[in-house]
C-alpha atoms as a PDB file:
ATOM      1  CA  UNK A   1     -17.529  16.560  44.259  1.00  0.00           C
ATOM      2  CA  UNK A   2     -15.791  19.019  45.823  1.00  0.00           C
ATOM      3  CA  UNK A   3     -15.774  21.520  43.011  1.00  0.00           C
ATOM      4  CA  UNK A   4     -19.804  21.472  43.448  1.00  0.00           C
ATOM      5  CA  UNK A   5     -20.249  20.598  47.396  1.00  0.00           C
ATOM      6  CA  UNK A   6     -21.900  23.286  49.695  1.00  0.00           C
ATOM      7  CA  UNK A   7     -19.132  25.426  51.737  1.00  0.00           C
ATOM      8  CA  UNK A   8     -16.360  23.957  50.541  1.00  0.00           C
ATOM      9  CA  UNK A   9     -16.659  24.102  47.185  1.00  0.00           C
ATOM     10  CA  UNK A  10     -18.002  27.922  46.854  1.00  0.00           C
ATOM     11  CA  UNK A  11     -16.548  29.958  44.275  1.00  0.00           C
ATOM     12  CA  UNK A  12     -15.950  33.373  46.416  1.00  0.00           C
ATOM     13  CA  UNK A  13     -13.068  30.662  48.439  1.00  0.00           C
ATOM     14  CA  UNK A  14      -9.855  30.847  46.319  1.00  0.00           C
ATOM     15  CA  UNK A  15      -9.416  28.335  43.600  1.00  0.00           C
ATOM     16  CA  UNK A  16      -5.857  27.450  44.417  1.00  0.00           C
ATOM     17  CA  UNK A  17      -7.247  27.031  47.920  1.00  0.00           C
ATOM     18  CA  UNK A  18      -9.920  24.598  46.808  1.00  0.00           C
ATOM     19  CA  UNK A  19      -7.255  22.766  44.611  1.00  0.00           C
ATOM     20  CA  UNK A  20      -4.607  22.129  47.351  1.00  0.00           C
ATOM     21  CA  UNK A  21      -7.151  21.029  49.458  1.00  0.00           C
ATOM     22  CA  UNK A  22      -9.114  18.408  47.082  1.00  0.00           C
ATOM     23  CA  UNK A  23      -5.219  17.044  46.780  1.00  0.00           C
ATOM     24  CA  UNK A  24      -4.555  16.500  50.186  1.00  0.00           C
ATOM     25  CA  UNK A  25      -7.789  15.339  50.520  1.00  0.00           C
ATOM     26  CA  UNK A  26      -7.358  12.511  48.111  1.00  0.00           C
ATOM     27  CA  UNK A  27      -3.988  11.435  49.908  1.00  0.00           C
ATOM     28  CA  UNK A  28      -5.901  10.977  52.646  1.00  0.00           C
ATOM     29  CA  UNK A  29      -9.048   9.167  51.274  1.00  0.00           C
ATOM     30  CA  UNK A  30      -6.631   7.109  49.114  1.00  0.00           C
ATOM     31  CA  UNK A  31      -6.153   4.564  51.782  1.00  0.00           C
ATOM     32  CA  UNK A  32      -9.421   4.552  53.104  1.00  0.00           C
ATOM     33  CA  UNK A  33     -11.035   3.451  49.962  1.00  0.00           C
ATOM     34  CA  UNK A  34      -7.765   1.805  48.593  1.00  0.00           C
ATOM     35  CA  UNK A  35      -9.546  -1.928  48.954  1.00  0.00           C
ATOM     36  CA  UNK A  36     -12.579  -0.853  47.158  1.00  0.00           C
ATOM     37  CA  UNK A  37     -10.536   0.340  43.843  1.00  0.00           C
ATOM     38  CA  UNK A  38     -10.637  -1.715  40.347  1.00  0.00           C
ATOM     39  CA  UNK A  39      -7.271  -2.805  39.328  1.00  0.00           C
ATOM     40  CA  UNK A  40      -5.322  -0.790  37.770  1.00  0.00           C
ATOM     41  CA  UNK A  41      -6.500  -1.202  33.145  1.00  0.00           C
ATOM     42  CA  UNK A  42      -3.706  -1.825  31.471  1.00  0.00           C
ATOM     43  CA  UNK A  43      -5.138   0.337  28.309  1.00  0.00           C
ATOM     44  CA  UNK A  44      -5.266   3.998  27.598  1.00  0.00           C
ATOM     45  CA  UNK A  45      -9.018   3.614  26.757  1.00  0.00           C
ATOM     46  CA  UNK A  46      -9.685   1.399  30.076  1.00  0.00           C
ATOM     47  CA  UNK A  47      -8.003   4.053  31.992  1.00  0.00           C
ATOM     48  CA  UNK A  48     -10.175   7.031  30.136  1.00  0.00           C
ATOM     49  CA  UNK A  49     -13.394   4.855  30.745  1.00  0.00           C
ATOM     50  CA  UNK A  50     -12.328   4.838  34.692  1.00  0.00           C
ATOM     51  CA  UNK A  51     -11.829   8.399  34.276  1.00  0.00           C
ATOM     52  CA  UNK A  52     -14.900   9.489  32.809  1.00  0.00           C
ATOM     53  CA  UNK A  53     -17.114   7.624  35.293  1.00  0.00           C
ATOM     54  CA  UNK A  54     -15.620   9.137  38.072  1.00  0.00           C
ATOM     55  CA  UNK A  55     -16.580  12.005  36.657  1.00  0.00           C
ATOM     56  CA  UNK A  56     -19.719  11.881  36.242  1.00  0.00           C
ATOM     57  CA  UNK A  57     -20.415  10.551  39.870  1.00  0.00           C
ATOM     58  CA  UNK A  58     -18.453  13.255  41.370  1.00  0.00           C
ATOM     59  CA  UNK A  59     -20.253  16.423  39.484  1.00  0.00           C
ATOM     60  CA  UNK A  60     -23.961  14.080  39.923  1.00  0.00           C
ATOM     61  CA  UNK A  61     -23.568  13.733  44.123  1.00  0.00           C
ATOM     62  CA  UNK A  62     -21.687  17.160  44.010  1.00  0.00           C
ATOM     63  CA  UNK A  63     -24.684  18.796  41.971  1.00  0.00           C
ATOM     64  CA  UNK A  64     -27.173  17.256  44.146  1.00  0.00           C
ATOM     65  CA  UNK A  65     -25.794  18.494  47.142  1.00  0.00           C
ATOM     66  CA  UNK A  66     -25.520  21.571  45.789  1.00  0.00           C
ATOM     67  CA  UNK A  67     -28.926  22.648  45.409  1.00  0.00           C
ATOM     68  CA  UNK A  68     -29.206  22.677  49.366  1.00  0.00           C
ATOM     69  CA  UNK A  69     -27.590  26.044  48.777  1.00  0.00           C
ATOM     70  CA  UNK A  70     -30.507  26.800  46.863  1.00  0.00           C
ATOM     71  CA  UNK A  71     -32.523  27.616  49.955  1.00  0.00           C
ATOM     72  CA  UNK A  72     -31.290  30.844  51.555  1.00  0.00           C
ATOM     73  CA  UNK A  73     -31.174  32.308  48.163  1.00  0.00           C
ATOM     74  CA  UNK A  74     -35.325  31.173  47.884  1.00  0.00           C
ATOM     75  CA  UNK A  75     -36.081  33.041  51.010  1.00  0.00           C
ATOM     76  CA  UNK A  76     -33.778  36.311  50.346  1.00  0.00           C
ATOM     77  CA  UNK A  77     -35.790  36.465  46.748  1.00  0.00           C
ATOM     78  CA  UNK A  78     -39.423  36.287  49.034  1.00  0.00           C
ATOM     79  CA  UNK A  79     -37.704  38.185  52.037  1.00  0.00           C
ATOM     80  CA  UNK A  80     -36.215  41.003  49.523  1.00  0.00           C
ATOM     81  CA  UNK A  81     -39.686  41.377  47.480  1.00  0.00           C
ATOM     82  CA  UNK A  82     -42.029  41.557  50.693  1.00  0.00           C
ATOM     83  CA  UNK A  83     -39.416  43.913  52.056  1.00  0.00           C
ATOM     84  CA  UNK A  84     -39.487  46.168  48.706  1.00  0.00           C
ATOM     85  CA  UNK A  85     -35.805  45.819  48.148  1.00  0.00           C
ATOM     86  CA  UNK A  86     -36.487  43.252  45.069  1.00  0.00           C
ATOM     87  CA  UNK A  87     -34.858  45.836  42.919  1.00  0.00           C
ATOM     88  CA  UNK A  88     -31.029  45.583  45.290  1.00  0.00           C
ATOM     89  CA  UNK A  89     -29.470  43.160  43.570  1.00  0.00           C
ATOM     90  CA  UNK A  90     -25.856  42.272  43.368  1.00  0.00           C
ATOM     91  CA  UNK A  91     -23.297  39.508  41.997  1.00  0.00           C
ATOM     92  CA  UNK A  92     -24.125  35.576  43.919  1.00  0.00           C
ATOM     93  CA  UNK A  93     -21.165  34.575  45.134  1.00  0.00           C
ATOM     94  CA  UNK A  94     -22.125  31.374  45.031  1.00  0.00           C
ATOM     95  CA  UNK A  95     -22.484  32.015  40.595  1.00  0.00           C
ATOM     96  CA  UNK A  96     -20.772  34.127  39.200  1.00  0.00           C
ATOM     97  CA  UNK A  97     -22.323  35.883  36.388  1.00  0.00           C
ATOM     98  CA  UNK A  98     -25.759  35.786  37.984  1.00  0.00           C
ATOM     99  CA  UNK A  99     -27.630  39.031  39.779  1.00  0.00           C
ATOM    100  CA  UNK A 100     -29.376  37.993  43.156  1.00  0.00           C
ATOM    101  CA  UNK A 101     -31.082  39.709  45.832  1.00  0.00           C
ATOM    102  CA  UNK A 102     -28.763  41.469  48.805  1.00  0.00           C
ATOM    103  CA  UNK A 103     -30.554  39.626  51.549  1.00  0.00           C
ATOM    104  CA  UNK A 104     -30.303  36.323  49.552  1.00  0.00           C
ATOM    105  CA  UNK A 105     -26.216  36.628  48.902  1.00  0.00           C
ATOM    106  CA  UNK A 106     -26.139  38.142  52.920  1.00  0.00           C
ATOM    107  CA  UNK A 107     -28.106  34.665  53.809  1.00  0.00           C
ATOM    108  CA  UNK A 108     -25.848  32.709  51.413  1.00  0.00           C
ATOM    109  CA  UNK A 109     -22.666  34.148  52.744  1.00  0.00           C
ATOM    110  CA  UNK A 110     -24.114  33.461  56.737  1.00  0.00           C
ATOM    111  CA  UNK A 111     -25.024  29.993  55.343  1.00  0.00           C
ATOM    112  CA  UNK A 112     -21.846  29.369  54.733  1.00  0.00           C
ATOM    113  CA  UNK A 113     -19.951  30.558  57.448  1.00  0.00           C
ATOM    114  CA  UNK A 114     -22.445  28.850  59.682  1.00  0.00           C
ATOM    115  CA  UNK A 115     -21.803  25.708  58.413  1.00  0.00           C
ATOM    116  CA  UNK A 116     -17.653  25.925  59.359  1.00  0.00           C
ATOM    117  CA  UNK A 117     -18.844  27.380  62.390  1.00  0.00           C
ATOM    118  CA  UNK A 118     -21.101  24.370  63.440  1.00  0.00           C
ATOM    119  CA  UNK A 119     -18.457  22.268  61.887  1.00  0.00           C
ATOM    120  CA  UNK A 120     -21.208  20.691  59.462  1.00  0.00           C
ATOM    121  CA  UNK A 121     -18.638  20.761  56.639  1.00  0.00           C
ATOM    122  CA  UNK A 122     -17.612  17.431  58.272  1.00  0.00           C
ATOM    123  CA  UNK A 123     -20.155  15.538  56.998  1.00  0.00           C
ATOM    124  CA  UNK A 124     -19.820  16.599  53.213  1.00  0.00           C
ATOM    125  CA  UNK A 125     -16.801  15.182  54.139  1.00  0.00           C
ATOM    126  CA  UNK A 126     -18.234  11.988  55.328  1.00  0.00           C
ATOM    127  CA  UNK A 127     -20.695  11.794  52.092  1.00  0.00           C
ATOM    128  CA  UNK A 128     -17.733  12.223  49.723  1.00  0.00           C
ATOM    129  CA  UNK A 129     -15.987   9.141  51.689  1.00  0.00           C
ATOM    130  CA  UNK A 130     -19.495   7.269  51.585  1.00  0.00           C
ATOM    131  CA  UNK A 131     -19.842   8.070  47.623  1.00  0.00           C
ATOM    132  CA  UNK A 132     -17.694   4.974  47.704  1.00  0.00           C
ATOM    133  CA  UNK A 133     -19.533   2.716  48.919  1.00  0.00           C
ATOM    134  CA  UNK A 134     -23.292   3.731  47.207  1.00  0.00           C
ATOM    135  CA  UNK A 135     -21.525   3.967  44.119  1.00  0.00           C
ATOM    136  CA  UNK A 136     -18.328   1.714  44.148  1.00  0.00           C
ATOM    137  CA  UNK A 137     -15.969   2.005  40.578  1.00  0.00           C
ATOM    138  CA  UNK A 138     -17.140  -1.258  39.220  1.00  0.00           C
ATOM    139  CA  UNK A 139     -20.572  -0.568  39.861  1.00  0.00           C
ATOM    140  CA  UNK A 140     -23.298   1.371  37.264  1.00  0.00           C
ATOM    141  CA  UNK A 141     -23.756   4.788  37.401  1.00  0.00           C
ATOM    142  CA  UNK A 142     -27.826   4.458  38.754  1.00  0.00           C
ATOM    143  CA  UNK A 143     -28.936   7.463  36.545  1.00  0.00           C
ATOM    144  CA  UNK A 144     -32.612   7.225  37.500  1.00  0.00           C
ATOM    145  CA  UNK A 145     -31.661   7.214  41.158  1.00  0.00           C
ATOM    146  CA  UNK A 146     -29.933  10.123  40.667  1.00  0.00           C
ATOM    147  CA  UNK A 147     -32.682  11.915  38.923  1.00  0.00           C
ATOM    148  CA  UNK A 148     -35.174  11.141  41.610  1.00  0.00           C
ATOM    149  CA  UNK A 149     -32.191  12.334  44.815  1.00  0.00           C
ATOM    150  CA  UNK A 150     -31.440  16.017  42.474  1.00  0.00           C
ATOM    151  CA  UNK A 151     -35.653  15.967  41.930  1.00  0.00           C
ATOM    152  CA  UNK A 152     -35.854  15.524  45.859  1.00  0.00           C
ATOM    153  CA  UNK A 153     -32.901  18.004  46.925  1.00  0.00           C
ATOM    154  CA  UNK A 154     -34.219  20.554  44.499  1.00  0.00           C
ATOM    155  CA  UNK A 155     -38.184  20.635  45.782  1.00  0.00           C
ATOM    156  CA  UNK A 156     -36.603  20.362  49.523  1.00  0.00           C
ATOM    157  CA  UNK A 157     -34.728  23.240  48.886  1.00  0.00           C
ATOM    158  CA  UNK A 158     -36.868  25.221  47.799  1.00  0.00           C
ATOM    159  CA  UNK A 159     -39.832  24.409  50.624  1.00  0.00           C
ATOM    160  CA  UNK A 160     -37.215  25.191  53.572  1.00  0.00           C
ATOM    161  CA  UNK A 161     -36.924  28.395  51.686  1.00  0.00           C
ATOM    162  CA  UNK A 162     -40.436  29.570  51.681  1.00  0.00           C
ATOM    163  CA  UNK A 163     -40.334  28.138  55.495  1.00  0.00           C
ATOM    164  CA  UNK A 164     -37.450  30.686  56.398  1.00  0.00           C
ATOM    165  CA  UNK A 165     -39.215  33.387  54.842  1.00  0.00           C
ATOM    166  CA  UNK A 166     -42.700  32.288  55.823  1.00  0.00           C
ATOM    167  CA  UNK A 167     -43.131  35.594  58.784  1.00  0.00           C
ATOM    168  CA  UNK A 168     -42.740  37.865  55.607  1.00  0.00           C
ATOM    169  CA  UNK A 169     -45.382  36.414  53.299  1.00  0.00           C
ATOM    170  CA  UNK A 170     -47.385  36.490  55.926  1.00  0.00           C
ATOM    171  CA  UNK A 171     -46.245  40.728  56.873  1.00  0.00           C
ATOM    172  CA  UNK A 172     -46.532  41.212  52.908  1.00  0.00           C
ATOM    173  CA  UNK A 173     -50.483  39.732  52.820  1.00  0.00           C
ATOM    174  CA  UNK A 174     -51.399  41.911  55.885  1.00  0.00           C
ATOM    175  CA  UNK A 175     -49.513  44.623  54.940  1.00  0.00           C
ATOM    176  CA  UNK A 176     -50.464  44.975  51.617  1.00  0.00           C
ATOM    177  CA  UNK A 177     -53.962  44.368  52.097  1.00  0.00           C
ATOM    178  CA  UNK A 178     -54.214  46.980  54.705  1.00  0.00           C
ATOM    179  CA  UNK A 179     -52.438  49.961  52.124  1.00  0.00           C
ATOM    180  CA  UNK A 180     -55.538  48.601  49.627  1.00  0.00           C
ATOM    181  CA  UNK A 181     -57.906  49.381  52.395  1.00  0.00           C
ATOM    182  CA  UNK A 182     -56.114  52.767  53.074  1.00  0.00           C
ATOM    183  CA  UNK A 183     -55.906  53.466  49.270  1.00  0.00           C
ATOM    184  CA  UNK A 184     -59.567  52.917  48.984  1.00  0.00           C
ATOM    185  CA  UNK A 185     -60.732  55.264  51.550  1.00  0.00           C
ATOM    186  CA  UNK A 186     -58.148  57.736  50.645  1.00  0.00           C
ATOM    187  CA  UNK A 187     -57.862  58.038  47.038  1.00  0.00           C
ATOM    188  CA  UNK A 188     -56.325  61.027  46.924  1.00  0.00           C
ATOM    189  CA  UNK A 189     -53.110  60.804  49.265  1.00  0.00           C
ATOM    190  CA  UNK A 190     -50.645  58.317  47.213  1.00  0.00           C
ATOM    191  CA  UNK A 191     -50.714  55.549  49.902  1.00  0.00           C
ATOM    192  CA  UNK A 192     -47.930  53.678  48.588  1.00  0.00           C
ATOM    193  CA  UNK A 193     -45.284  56.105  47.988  1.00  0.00           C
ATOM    194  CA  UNK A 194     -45.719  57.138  51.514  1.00  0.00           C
ATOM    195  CA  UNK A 195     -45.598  53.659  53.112  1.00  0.00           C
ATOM    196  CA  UNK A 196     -42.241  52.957  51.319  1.00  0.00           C
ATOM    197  CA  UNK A 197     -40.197  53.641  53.652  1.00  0.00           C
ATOM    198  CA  UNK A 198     -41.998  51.604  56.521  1.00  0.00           C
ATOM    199  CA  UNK A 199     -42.600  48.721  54.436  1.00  0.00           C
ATOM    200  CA  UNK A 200     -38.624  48.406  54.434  1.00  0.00           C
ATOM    201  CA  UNK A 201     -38.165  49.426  57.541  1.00  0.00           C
ATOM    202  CA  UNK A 202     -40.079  46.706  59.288  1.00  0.00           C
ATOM    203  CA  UNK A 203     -38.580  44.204  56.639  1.00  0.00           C
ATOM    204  CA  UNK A 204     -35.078  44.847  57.864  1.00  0.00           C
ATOM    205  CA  UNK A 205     -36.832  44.963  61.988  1.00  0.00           C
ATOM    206  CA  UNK A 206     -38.327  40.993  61.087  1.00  0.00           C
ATOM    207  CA  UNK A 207     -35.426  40.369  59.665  1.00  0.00           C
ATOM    208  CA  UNK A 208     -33.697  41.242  62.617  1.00  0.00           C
ATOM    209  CA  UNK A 209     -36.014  39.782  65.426  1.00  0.00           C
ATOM    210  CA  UNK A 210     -36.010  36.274  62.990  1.00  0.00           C
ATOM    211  CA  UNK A 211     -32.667  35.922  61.421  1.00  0.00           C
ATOM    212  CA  UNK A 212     -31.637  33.734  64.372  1.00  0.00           C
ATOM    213  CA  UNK A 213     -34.553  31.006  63.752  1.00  0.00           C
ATOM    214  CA  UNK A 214     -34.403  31.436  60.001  1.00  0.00           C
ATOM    215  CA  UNK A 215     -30.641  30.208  59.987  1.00  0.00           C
ATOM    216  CA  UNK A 216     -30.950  27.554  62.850  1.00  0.00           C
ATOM    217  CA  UNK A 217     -33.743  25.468  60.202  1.00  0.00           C
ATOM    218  CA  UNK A 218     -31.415  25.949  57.501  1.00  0.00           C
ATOM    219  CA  UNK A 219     -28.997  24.284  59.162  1.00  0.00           C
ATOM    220  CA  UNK A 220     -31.162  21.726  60.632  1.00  0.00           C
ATOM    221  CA  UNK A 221     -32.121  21.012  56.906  1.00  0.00           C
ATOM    222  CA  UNK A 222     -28.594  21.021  55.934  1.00  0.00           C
ATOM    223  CA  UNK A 223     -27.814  18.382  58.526  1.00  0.00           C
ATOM    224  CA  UNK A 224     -30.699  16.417  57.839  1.00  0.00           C
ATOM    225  CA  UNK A 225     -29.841  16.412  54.216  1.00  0.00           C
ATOM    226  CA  UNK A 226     -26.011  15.160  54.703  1.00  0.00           C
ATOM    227  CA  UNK A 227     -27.110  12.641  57.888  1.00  0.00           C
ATOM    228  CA  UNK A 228     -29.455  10.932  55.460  1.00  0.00           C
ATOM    229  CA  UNK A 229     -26.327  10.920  52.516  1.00  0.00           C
ATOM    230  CA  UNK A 230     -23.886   9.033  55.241  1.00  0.00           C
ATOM    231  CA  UNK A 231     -26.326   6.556  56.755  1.00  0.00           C
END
């Protein structure tokens, strides 16, 4: 879970960071859940079976939470295309190997830091803890539940990203349709070569002036999402 969970488990923090910390972590979940535990199988296979299941439930609620991630990099894709800067892409820090937009590994990276900021990472804390008791080790593994939670976290994801970037769909439609008009009644002056330059600049001026609300209903989404997961 915590190779996978949002914040704490993203890749651009250390690995032997992330591995000294899931350890102490354990110590001190240990006793916490210590009551809820199977005994201890007294076969290598009963053991593996143990293993194996915790697993799975660790990189399914891990995966699922996730995908919340998923959002700022939904509204730097729509944020960098209506701004013209589609084409500035760089490593995601959050995956490695993959090319993403600037403005979505900026958001990403703010995302992030917000989150320790607000001290939010607390309650993917307080989900991991809670994993016990929605899925305790003698219990099944609820596939289909699972399904339907990563269907859910995926689709919510990706609507509080086109929410954060909603201002610039809407500057894209206007602005777009009013070079057409220009391009109409102009033919001859290359319309959109010329308004370049001021389609990014008022990108990065919206992005400025919104940046503030854009991050506060990400993490209003986050919180929401990790409430519901410990209740």
């Amino acid at each position: 879970m915590l190779m996978l969970a949002p914040a704490i488990g993203e890749r651009i923090i250390p690995v032997n960071l992330r591995l000294a910390f899931a350890v102490v972590f354990s110590l001190v979940l240990f006793p916490l859940v210590s009551d809820q535990l199977p005994a201890m199988p007294e076969t290598i296979p009963g053991m593996a079976f143990m293993l194996i299941r915790e697993i799975l439930v660790g990189l399914v609620i891990g995966a699922i939470a996730g995908m919340i991630v998923m959002a700022t990099q939904t509204a730097g894709a729509v944020v960098a295309f209506q701004s013209g800067l589609s084409m500035a892409t760089a490593n995601d820090p959050s995956q490695p190997g993959v090319q993403s937009a600037l403005i979505g590994n900026f958001l990403t990276l703010l995302g992030i830091t917000l989150v320790f900021v607000t001290d939010l990472h607390y309650l993917v804390l307080a989900a991991i803890f809670d994993s016990y008791t929605y899925f305790p080790p003698t219990g099944s593994l609820m596939l289909e539940d699972a399904m339907i939670a990563a269907l859910k976290a995926f689709t919510s994801a990706f609507i509080v990203g086109v929410q954060m970037s909603a201002p610039f769909l809407v500057f894209g439609l206007v602005f777009n349709l009013g070079l057409g008009l220009i391009a109409r009644l102009m033919m001859q002056l290359q319309i959109y070569f010329i308004a370049m330059p001021a389609n990014v600049g008022i990108g990065f001026v919206l992005l400025m002036v919104l940046i503030s609300g854009m991050m506060a209903w990400y993490l209003e989404h986050f919180k929401n999402f990790f409430t519901m997961l410990v209740s």
